[in-house]
N, C-alpha and C. Protein backbone atom coordinates (compact mmCIF):
# COMPACT_ATOMS: atom_id res chain seq x y z
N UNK A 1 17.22 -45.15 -55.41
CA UNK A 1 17.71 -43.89 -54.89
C UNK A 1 16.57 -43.05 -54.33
N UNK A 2 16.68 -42.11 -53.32
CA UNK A 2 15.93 -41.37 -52.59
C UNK A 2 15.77 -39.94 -53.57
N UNK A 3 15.02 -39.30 -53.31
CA UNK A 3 14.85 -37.95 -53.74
C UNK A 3 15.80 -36.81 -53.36
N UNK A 4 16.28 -35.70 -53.75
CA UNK A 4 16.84 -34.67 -52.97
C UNK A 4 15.67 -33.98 -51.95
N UNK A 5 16.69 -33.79 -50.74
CA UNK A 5 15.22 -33.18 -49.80
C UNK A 5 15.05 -31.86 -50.45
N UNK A 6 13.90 -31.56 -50.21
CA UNK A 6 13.07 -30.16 -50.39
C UNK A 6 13.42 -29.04 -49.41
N UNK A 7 13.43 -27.79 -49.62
CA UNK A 7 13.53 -26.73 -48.81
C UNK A 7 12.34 -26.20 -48.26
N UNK A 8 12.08 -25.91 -47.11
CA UNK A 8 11.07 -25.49 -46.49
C UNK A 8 11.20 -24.58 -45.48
N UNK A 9 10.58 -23.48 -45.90
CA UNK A 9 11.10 -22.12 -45.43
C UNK A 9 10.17 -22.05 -43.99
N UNK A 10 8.89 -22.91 -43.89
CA UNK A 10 8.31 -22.62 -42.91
C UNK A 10 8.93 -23.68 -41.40
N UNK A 11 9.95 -24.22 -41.75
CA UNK A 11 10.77 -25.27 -40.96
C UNK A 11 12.00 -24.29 -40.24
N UNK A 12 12.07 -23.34 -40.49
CA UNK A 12 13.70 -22.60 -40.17
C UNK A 12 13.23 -21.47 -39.76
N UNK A 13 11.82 -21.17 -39.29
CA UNK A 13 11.72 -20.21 -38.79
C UNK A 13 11.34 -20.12 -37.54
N UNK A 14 11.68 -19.25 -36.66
CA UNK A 14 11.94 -19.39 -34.94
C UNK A 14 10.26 -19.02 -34.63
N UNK A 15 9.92 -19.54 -33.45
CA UNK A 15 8.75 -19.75 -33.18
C UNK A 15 8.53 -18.90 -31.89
N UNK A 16 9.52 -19.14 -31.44
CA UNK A 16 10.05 -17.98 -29.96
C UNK A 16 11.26 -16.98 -30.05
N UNK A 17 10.80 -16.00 -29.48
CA UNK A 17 12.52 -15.09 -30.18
C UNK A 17 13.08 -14.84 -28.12
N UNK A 18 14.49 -14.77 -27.83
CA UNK A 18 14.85 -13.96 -26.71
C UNK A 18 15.04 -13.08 -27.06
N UNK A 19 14.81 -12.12 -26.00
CA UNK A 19 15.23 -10.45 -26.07
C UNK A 19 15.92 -9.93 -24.67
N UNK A 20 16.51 -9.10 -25.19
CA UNK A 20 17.68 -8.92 -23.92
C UNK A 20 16.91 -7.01 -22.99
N UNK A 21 16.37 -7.34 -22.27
CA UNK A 21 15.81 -6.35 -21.38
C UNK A 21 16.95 -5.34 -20.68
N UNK A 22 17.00 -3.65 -21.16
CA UNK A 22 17.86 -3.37 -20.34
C UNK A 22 16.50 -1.90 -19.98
N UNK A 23 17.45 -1.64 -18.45
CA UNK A 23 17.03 -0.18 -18.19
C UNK A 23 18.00 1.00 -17.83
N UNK A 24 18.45 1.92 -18.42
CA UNK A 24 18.97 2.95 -18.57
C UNK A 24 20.37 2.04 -19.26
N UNK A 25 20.42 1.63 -19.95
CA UNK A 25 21.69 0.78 -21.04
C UNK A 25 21.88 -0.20 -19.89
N UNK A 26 21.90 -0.75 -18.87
CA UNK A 26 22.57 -2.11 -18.28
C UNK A 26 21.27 -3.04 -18.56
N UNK A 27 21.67 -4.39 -18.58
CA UNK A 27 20.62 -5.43 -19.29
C UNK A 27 20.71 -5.87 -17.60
N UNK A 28 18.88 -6.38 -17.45
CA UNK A 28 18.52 -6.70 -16.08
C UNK A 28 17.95 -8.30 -16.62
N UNK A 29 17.73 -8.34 -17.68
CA UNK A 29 16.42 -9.38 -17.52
C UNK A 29 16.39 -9.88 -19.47
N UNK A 30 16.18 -11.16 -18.96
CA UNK A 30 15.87 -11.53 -20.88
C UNK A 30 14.41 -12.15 -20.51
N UNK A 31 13.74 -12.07 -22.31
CA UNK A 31 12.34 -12.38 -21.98
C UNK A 31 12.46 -13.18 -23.40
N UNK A 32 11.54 -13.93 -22.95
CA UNK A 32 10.78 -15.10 -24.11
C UNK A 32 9.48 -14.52 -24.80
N UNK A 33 9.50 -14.02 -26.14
CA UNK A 33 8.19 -14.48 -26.88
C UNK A 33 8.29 -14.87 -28.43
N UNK A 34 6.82 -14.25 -28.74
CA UNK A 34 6.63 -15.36 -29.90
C UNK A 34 7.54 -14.63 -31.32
N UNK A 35 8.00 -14.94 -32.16
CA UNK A 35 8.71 -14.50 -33.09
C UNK A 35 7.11 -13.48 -33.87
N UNK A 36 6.22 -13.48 -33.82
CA UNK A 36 5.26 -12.53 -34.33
C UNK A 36 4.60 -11.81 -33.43
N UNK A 37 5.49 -11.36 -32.32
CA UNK A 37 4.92 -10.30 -31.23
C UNK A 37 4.96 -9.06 -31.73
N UNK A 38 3.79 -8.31 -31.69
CA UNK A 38 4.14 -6.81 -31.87
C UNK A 38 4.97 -5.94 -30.91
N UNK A 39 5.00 -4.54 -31.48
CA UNK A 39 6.07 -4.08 -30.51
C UNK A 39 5.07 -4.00 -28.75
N UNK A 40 4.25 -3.61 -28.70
CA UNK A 40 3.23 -3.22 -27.69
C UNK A 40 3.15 -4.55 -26.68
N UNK A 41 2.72 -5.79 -27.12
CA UNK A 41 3.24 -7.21 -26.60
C UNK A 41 4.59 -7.15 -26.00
N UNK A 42 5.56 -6.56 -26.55
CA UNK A 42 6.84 -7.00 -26.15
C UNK A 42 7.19 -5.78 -25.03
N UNK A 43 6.63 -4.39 -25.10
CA UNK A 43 6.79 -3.86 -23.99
C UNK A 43 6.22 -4.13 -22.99
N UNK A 44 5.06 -4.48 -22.74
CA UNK A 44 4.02 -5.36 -21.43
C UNK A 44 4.91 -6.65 -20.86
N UNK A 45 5.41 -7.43 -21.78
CA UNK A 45 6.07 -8.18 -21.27
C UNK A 45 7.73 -7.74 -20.43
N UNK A 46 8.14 -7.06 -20.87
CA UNK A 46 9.40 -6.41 -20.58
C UNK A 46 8.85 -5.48 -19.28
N UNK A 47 7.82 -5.09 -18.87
CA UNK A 47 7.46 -4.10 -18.23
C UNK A 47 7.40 -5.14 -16.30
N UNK A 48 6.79 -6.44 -17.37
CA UNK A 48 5.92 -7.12 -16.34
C UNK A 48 7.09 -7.93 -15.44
N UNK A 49 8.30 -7.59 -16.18
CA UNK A 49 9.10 -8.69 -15.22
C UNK A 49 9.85 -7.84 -14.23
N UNK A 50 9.82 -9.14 -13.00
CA UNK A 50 9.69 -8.98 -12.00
C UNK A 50 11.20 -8.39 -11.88
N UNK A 51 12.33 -8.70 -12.55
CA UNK A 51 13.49 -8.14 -12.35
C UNK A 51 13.59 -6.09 -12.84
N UNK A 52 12.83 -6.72 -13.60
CA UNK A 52 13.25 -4.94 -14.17
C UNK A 52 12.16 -4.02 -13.54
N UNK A 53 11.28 -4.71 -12.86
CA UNK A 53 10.42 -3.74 -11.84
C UNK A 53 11.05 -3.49 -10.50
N UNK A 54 11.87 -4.13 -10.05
CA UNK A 54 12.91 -4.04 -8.99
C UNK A 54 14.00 -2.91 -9.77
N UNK A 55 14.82 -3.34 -10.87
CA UNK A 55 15.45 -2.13 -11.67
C UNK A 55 15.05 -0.96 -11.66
N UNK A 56 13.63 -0.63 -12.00
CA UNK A 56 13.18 0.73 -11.81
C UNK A 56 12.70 1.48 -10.82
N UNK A 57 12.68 0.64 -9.47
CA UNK A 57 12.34 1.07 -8.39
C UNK A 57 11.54 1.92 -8.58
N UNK A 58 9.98 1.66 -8.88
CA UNK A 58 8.91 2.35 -8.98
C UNK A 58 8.76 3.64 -9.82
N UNK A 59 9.86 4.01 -10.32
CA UNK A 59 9.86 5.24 -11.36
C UNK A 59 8.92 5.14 -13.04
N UNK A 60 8.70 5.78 -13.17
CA UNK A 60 7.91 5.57 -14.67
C UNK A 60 8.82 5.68 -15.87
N UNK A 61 8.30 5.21 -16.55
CA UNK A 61 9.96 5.16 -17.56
C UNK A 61 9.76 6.35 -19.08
N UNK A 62 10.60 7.17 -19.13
CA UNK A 62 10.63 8.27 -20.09
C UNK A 62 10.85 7.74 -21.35
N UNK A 63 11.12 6.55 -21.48
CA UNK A 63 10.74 6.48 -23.34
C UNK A 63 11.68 4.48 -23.40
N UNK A 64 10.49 4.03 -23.82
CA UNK A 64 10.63 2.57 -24.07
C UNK A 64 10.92 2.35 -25.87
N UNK A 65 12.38 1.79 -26.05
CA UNK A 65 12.52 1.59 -27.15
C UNK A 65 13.21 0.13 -27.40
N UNK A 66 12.38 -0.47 -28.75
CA UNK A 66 12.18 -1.53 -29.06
C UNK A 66 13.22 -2.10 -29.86
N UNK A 67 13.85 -2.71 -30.46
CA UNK A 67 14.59 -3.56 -31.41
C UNK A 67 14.71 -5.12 -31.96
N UNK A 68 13.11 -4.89 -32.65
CA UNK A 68 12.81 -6.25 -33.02
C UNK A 68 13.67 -7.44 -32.99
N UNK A 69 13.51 -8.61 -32.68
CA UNK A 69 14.32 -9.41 -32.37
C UNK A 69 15.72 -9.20 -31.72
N UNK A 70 16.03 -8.44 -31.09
CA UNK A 70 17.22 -7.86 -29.90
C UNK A 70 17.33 -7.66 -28.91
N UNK A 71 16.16 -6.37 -28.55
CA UNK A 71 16.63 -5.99 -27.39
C UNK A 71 15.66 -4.76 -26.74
N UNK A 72 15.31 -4.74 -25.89
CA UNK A 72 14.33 -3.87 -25.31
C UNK A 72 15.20 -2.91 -24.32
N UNK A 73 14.49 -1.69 -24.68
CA UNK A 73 16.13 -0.74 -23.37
C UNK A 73 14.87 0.55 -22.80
N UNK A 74 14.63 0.60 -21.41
CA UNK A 74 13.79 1.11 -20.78
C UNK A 74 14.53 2.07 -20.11
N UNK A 75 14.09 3.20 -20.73
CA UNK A 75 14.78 4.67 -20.19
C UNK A 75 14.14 5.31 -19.05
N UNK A 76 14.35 5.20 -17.64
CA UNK A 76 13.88 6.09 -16.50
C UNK A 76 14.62 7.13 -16.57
């Protein structure tokens, strides 16, 4: 007979997370990173794509808020 398998917590954990990019509440854009991105990482990346820089049509954005593993929502 074989052994019972073992549990391994470092096997079930996501290595990449998606996040759903919106600006003023409509979602433009999803982004890929690492499941241990800080919040600051994840706004540069959300900032840098090419869809939601077309979304903001050059405006600066009044308050970037984060939701770990969810969702990024960029307020112009």
């Amino acid at each position: 007979y074989e052994p019972w398998p073992e549990y391994d917590k470092e096997l079930i954990k996501e290595k990449e997370i998606e996040l759903a990019v919106q600006v003023n509440g409509k979602i433009k854009d999803r982004i890929v990173v690492s499941a241990d991105a800080d919040e600051e990482q994840i706004k540069q990346k959300a900032l840098s794509s090419e869809k939601v820089i077309a979304a903001m049509a050059g405006k600066e954005p009044k308050k970037i808020i984060v939701i770990k593993s969810r969702l990024v929502n960029i307020v112009i």
